[in-house]
PDB file of N, CA and C in Angstrom:
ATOM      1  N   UNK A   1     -12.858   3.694   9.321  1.00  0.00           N
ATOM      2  CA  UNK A   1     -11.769   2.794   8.987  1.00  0.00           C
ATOM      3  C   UNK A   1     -12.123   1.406   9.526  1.00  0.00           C
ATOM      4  N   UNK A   2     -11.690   0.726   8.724  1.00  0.00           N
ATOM      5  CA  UNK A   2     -11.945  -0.860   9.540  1.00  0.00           C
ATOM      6  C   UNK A   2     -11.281  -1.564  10.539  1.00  0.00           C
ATOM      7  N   UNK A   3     -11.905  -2.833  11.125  1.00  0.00           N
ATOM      8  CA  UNK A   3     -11.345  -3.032  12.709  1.00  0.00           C
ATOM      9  C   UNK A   3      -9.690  -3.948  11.643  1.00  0.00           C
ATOM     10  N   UNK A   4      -9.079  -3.738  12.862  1.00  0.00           N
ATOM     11  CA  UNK A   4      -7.962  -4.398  12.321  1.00  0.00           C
ATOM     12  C   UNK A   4      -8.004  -6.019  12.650  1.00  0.00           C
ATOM     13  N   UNK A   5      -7.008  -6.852  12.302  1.00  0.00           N
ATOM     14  CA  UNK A   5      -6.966  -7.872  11.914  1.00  0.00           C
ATOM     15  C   UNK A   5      -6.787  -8.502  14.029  1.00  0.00           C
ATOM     16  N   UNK A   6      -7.543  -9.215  14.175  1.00  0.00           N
ATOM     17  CA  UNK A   6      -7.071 -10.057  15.588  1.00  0.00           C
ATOM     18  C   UNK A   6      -5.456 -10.296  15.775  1.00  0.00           C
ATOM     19  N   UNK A   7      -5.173  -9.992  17.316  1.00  0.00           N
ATOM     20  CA  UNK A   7      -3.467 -10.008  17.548  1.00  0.00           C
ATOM     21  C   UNK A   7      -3.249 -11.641  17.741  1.00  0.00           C
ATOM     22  N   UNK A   8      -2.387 -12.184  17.338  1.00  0.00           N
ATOM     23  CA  UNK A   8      -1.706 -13.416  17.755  1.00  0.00           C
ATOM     24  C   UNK A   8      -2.136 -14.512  16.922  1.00  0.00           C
ATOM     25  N   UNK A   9      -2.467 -14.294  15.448  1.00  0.00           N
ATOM     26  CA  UNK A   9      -3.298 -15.399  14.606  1.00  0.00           C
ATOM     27  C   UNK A   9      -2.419 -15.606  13.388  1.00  0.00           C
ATOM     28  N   UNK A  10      -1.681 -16.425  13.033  1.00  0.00           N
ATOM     29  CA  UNK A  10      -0.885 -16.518  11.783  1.00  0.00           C
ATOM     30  C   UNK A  10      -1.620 -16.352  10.764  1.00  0.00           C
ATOM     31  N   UNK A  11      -1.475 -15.240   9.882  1.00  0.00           N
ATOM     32  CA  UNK A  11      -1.887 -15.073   8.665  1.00  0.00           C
ATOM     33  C   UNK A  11      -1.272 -14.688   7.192  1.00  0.00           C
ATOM     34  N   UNK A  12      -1.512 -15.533   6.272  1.00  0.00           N
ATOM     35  CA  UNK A  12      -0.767 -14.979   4.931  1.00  0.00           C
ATOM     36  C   UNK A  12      -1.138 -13.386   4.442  1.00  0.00           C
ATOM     37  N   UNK A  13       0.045 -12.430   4.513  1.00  0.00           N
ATOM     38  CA  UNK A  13      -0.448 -11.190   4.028  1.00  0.00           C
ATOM     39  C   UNK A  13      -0.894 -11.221   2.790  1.00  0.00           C
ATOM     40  N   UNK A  14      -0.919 -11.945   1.707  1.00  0.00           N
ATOM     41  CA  UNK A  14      -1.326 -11.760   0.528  1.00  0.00           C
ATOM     42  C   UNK A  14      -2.953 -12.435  -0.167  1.00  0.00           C
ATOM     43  N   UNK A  15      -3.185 -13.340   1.145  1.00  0.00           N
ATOM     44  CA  UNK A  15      -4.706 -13.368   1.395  1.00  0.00           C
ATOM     45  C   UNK A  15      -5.803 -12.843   2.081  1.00  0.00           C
ATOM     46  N   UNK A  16      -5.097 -11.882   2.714  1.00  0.00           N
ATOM     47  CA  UNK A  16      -6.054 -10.552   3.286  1.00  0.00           C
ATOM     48  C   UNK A  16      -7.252  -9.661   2.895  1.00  0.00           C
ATOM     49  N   UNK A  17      -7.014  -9.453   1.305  1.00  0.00           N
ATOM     50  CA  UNK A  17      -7.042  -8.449   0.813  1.00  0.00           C
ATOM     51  C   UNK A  17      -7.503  -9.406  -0.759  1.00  0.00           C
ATOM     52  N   UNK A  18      -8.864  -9.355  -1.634  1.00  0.00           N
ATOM     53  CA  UNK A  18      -9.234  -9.884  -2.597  1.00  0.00           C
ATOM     54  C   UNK A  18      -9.445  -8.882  -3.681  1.00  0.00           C
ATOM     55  N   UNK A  19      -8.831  -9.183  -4.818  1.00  0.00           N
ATOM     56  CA  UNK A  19      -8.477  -8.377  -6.122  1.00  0.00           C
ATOM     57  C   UNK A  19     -10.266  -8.390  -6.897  1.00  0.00           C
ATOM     58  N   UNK A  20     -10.493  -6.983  -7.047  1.00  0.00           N
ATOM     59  CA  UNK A  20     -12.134  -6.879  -7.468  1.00  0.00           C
ATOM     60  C   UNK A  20     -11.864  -5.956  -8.930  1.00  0.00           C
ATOM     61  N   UNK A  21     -12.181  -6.678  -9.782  1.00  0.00           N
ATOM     62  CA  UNK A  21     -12.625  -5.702 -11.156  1.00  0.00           C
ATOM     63  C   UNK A  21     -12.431  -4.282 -10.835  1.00  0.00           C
ATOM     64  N   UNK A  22     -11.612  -3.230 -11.497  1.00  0.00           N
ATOM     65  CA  UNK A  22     -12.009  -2.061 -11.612  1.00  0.00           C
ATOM     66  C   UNK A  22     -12.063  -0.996 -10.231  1.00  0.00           C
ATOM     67  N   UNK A  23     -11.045  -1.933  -9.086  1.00  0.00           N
ATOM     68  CA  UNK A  23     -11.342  -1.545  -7.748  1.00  0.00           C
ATOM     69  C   UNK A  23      -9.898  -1.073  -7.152  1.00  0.00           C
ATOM     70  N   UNK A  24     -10.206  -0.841  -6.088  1.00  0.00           N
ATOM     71  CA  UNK A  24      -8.572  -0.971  -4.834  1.00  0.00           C
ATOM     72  C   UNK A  24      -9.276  -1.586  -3.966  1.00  0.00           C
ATOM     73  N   UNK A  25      -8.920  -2.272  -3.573  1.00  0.00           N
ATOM     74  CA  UNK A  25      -9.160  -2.913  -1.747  1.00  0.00           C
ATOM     75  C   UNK A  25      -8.316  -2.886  -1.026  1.00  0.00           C
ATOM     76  N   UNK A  26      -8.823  -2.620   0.409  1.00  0.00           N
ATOM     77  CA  UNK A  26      -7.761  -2.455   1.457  1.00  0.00           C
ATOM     78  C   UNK A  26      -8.528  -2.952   2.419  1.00  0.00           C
ATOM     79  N   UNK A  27      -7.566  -3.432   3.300  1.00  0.00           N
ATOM     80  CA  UNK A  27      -7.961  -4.205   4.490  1.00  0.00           C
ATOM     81  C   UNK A  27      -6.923  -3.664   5.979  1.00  0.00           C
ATOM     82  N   UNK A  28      -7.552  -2.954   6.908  1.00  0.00           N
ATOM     83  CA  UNK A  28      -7.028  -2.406   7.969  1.00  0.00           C
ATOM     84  C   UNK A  28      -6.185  -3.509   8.825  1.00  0.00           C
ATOM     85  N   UNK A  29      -4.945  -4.279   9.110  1.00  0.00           N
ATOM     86  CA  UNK A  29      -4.536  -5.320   9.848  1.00  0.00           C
ATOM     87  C   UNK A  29      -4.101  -4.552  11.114  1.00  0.00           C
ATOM     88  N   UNK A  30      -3.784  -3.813  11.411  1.00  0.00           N
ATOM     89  CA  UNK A  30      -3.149  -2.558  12.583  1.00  0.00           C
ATOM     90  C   UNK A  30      -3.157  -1.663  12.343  1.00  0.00           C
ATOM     91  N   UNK A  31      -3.894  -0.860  13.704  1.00  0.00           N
ATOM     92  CA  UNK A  31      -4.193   0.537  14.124  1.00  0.00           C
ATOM     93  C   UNK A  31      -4.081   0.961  15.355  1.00  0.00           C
ATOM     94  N   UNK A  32      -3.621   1.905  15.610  1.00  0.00           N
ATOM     95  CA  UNK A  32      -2.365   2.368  16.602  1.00  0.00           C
ATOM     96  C   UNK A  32      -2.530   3.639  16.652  1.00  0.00           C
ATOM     97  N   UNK A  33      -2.413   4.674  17.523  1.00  0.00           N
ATOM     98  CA  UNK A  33      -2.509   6.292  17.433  1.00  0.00           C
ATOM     99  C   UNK A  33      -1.180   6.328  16.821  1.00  0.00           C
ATOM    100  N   UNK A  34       0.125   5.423  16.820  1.00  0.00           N
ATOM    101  CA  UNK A  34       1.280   5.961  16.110  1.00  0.00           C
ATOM    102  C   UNK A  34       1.558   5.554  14.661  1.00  0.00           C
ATOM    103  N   UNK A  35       0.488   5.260  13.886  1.00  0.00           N
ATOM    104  CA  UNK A  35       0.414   4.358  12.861  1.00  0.00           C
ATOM    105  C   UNK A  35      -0.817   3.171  12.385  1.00  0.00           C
ATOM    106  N   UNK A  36      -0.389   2.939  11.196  1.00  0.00           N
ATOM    107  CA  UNK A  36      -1.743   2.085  10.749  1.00  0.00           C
ATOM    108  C   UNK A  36      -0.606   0.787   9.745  1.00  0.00           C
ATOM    109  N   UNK A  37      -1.038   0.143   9.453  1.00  0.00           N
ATOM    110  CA  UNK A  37      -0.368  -1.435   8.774  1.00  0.00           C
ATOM    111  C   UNK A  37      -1.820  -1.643   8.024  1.00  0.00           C
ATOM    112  N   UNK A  38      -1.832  -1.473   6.890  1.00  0.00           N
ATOM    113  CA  UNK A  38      -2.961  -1.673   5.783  1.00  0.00           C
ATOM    114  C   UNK A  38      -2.210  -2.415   4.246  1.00  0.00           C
ATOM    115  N   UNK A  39      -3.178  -3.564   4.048  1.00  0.00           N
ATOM    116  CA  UNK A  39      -2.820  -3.931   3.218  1.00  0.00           C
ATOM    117  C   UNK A  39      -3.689  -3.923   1.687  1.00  0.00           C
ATOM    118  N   UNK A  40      -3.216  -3.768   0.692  1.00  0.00           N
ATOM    119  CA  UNK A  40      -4.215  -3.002  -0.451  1.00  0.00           C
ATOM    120  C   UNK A  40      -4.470  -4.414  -1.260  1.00  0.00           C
ATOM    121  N   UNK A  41      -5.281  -4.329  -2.427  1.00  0.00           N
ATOM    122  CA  UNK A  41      -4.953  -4.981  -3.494  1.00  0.00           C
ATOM    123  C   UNK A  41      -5.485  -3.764  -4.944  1.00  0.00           C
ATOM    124  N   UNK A  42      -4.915  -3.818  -5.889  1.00  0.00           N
ATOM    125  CA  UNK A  42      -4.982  -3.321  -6.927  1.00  0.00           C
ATOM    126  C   UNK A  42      -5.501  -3.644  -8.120  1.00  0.00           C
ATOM    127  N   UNK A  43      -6.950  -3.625  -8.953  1.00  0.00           N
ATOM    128  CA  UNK A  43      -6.895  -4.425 -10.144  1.00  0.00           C
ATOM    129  C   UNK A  43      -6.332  -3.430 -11.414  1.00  0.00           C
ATOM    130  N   UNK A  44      -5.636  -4.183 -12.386  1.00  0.00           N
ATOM    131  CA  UNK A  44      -4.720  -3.932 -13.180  1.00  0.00           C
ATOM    132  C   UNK A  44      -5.319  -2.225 -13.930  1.00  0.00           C
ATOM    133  N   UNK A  45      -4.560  -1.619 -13.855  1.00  0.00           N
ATOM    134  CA  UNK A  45      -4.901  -0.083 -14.593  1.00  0.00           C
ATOM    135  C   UNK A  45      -5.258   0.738 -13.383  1.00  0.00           C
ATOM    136  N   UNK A  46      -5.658   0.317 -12.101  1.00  0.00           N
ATOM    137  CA  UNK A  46      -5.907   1.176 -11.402  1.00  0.00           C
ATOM    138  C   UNK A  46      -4.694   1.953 -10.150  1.00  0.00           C
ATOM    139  N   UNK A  47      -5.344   2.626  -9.487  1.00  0.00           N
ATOM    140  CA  UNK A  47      -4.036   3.188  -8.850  1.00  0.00           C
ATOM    141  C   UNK A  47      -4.673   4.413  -7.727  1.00  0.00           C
ATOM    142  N   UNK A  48      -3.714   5.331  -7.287  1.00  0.00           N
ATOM    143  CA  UNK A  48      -3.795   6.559  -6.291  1.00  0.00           C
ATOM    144  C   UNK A  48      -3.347   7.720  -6.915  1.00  0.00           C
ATOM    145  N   UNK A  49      -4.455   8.931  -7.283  1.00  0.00           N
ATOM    146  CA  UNK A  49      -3.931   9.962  -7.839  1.00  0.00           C
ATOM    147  C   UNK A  49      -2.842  10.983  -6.667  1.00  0.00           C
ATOM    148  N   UNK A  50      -2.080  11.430  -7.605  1.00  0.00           N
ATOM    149  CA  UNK A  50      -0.800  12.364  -6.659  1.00  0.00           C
ATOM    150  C   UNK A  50      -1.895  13.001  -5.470  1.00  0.00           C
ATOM    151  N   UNK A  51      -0.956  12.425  -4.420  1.00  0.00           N
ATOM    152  CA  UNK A  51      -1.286  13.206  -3.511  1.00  0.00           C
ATOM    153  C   UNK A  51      -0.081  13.478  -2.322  1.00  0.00           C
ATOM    154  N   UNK A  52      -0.497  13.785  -0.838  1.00  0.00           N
ATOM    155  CA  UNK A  52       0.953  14.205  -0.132  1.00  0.00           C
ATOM    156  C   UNK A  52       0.140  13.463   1.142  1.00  0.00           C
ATOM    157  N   UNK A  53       0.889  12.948   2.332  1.00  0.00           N
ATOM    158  CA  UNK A  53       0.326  12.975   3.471  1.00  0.00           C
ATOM    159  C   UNK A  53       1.565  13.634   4.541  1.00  0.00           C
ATOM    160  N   UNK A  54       1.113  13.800   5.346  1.00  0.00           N
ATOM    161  CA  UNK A  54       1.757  14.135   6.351  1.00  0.00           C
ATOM    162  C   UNK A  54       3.002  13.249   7.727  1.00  0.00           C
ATOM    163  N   UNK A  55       2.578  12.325   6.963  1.00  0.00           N
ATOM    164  CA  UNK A  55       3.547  11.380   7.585  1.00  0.00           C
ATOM    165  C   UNK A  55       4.401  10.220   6.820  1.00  0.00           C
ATOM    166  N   UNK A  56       5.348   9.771   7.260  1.00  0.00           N
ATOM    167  CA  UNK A  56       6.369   8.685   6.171  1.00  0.00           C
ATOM    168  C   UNK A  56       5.726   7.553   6.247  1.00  0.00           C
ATOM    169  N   UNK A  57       5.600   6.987   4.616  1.00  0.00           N
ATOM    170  CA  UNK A  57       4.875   5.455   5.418  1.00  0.00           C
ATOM    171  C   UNK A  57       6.269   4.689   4.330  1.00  0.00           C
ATOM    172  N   UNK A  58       5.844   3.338   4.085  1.00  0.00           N
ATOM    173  CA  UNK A  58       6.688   2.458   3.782  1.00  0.00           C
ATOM    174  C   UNK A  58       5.587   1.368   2.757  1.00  0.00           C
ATOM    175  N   UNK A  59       6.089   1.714   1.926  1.00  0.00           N
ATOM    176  CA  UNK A  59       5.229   0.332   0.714  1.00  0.00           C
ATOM    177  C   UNK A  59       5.816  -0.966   0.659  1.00  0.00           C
ATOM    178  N   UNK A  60       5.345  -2.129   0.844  1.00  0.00           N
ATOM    179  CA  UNK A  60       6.198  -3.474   0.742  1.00  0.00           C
ATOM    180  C   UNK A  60       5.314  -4.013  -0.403  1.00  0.00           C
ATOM    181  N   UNK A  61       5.572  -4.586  -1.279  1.00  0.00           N
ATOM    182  CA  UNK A  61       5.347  -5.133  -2.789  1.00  0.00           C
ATOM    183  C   UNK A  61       5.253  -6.498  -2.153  1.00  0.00           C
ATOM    184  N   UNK A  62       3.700  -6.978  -2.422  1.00  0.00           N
ATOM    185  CA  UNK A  62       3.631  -8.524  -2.172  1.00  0.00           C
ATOM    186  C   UNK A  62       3.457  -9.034  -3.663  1.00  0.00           C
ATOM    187  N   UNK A  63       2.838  -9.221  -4.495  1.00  0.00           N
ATOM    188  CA  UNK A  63       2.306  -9.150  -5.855  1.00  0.00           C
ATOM    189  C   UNK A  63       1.994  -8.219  -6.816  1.00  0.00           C
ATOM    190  N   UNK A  64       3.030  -8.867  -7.916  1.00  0.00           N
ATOM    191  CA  UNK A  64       2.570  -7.244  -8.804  1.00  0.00           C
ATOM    192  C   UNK A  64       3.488  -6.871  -9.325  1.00  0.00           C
ATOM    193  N   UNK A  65       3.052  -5.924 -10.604  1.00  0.00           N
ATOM    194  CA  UNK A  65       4.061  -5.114 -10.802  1.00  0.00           C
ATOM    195  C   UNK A  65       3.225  -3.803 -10.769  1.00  0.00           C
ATOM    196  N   UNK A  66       3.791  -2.461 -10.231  1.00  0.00           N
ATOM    197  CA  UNK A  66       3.241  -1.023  -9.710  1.00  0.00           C
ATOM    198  C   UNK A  66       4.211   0.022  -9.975  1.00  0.00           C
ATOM    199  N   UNK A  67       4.102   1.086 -10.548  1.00  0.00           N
ATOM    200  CA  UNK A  67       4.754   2.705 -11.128  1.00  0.00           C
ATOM    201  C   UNK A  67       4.215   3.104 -10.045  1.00  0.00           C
ATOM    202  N   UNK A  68       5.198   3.716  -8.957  1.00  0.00           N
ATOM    203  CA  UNK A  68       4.908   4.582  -8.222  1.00  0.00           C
ATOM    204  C   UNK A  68       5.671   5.889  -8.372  1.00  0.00           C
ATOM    205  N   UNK A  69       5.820   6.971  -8.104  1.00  0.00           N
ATOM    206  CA  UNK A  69       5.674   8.727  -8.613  1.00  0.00           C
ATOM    207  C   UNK A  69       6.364   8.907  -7.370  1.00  0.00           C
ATOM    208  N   UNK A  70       7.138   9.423  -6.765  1.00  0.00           N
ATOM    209  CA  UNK A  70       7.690  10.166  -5.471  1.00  0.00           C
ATOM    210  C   UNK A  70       8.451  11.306  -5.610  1.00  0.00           C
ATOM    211  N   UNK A  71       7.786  12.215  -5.432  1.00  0.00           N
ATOM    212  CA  UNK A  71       8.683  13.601  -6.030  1.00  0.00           C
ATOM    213  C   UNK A  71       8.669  13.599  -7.094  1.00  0.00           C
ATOM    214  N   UNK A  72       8.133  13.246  -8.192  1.00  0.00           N
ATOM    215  CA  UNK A  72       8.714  13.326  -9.893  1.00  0.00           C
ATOM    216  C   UNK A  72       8.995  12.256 -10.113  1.00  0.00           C
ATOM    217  N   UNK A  73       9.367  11.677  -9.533  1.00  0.00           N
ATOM    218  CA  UNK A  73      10.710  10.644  -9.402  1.00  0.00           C
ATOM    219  C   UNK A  73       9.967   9.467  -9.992  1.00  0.00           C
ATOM    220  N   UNK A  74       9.586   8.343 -10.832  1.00  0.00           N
ATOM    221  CA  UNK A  74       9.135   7.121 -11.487  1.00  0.00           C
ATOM    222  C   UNK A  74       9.958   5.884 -11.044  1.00  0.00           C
ATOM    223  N   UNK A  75       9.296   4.692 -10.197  1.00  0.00           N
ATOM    224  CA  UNK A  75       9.809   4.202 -10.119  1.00  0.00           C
ATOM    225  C   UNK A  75       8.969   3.009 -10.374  1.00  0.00           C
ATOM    226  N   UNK A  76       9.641   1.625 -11.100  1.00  0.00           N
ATOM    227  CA  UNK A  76       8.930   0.381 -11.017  1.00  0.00           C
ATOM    228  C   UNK A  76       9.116  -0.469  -9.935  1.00  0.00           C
ATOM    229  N   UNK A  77       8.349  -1.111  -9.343  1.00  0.00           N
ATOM    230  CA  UNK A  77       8.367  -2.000  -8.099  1.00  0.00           C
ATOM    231  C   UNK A  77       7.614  -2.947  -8.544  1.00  0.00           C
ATOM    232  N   UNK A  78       8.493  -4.400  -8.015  1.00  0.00           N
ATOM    233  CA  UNK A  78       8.142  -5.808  -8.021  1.00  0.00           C
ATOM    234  C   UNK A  78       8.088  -6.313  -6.635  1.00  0.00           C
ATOM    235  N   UNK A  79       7.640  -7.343  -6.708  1.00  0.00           N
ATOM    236  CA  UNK A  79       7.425  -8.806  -5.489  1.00  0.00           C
ATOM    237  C   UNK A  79       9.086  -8.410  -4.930  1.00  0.00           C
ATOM    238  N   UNK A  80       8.806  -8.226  -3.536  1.00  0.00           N
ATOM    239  CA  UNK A  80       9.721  -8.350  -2.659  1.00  0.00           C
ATOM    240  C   UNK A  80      10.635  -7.197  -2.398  1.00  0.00           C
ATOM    241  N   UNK A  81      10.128  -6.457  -3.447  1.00  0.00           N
ATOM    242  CA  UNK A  81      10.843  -4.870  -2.770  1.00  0.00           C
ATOM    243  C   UNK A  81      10.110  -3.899  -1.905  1.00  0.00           C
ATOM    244  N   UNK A  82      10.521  -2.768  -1.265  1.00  0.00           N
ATOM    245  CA  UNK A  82       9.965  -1.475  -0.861  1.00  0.00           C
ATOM    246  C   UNK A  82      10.438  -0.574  -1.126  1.00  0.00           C
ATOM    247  N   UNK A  83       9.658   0.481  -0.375  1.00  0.00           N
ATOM    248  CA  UNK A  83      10.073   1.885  -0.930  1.00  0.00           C
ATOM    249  C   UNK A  83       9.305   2.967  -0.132  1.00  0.00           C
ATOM    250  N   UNK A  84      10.401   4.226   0.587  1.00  0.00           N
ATOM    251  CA  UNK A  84       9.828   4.746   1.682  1.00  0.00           C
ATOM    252  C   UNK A  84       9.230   5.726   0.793  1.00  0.00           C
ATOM    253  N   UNK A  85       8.010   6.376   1.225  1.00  0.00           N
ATOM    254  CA  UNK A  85       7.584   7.307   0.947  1.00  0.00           C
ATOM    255  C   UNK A  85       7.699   8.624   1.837  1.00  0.00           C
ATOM    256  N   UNK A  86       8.482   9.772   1.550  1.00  0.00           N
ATOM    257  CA  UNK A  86       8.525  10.682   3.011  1.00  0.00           C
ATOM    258  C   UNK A  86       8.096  11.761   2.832  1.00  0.00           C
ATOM    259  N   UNK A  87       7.095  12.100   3.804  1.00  0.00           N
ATOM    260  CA  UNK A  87       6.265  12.968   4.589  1.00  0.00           C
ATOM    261  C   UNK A  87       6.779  13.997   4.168  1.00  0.00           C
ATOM    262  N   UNK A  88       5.261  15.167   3.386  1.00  0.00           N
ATOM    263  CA  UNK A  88       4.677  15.947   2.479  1.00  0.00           C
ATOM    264  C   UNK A  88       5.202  15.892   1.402  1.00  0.00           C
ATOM    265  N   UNK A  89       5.685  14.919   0.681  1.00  0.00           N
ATOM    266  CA  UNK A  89       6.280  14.637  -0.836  1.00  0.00           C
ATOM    267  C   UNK A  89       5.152  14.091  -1.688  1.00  0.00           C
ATOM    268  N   UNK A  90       4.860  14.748  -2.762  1.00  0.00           N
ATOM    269  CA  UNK A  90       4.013  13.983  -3.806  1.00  0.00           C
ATOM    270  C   UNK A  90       4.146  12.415  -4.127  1.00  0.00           C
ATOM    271  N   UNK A  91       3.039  11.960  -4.595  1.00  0.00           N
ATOM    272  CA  UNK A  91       3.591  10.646  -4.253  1.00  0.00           C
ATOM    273  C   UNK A  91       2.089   9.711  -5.119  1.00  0.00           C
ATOM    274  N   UNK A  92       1.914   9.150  -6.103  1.00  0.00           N
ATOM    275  CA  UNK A  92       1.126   8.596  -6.967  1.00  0.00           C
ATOM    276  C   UNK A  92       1.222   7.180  -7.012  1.00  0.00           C
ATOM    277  N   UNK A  93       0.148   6.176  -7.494  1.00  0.00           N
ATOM    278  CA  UNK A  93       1.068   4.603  -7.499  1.00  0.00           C
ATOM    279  C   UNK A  93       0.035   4.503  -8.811  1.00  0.00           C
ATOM    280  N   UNK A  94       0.275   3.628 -10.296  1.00  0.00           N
ATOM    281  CA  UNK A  94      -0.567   3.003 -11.060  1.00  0.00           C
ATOM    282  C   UNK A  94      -0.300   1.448 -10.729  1.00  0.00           C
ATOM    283  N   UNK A  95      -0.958   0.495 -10.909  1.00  0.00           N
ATOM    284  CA  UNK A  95      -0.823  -0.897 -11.074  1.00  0.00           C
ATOM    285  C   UNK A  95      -0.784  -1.549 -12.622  1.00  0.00           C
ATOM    286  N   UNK A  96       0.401  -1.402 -12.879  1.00  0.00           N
ATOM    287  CA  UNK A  96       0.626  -1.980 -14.279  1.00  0.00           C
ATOM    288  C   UNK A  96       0.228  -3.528 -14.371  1.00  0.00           C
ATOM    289  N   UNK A  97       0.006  -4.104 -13.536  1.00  0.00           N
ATOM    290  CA  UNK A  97      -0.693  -5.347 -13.474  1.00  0.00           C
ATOM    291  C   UNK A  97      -1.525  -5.452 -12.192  1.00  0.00           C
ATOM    292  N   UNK A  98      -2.251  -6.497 -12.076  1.00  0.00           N
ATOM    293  CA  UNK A  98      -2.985  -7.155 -10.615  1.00  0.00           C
ATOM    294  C   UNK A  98      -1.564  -6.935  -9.347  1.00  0.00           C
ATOM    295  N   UNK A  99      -2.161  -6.103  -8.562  1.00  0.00           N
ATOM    296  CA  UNK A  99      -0.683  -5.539  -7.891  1.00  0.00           C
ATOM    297  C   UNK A  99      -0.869  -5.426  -6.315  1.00  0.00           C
ATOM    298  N   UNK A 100      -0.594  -6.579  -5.234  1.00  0.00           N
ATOM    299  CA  UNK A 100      -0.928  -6.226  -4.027  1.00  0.00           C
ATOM    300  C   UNK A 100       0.233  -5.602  -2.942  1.00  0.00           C
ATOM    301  N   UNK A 101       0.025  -4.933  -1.995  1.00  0.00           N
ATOM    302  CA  UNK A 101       1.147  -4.054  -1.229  1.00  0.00           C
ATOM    303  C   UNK A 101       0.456  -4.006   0.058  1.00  0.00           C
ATOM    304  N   UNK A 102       1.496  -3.674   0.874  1.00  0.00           N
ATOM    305  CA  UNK A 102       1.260  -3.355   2.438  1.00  0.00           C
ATOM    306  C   UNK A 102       1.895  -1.670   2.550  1.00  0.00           C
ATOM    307  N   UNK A 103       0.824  -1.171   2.899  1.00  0.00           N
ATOM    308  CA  UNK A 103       1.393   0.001   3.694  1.00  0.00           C
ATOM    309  C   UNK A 103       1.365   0.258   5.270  1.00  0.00           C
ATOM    310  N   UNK A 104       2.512   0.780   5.450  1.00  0.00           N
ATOM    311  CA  UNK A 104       2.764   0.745   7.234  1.00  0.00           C
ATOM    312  C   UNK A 104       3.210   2.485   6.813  1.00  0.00           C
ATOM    313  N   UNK A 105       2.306   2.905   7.827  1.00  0.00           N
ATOM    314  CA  UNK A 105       2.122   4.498   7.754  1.00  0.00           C
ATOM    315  C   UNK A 105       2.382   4.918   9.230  1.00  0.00           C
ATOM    316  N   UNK A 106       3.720   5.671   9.307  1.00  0.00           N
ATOM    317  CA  UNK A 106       4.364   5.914  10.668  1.00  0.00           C
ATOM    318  C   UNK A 106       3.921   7.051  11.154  1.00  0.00           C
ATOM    319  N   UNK A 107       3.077   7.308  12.254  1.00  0.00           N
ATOM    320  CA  UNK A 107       2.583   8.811  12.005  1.00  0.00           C
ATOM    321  C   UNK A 107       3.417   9.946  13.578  1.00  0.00           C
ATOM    322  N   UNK A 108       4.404   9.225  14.212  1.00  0.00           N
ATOM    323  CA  UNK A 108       5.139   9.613  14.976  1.00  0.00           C
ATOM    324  C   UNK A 108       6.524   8.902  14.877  1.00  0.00           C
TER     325      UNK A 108
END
């Protein structure tokens, strides 16, 4: 996993993280034994096949528009919303456009 981002440095979350053809990128900003703060970027069509983790994390929508899957459940997310994801629930994301997000993954 990568080193996280230096403590005490003002930074724009939505320049963290650079949108690549045909990719996901993620960039580690905090890591913690109780959690991780990772921020993604998405290029358009791509995404995370269903999967489950073991702990609740929290998606924050910086750019983008993204279909994320939670339980069955379809939901669209824009700029400035979230949406909890909770621990062992199926859980998928596509990027219907160039789509960047922060995940904060609570693992206690």
């Amino acid at each position: 996993m990568p080193e996280a981002t230096p403590n005490a440095a003002p930074a724009p979350l939505v320049g963290l993280v650079a949108y690549q053809e045909g990719s996901v990128v993620s960039r580690v900003i905090l890591k913690r034994p109780t959690g991780t703060v990772t921020v993604f970027a998405f290029a358009q069509g791509e995404g995370l096949s269903e999967h489950t983790a073991p702990f609740e994390a929290l998606v924050h929508v910086l750019e983008g528009r993204a279909d994320v899957s939670v339980g069955g459940a379809s939901h669209a997310v824009e700029p400035g919303e979230f949406l909890v994801l909770p621990a062992n629930v199926p859980h998928a994301l596509h990027a219907r456009e160039r789509f960047k997000m922060v995940l904060t993954m609570i693992r206690s």
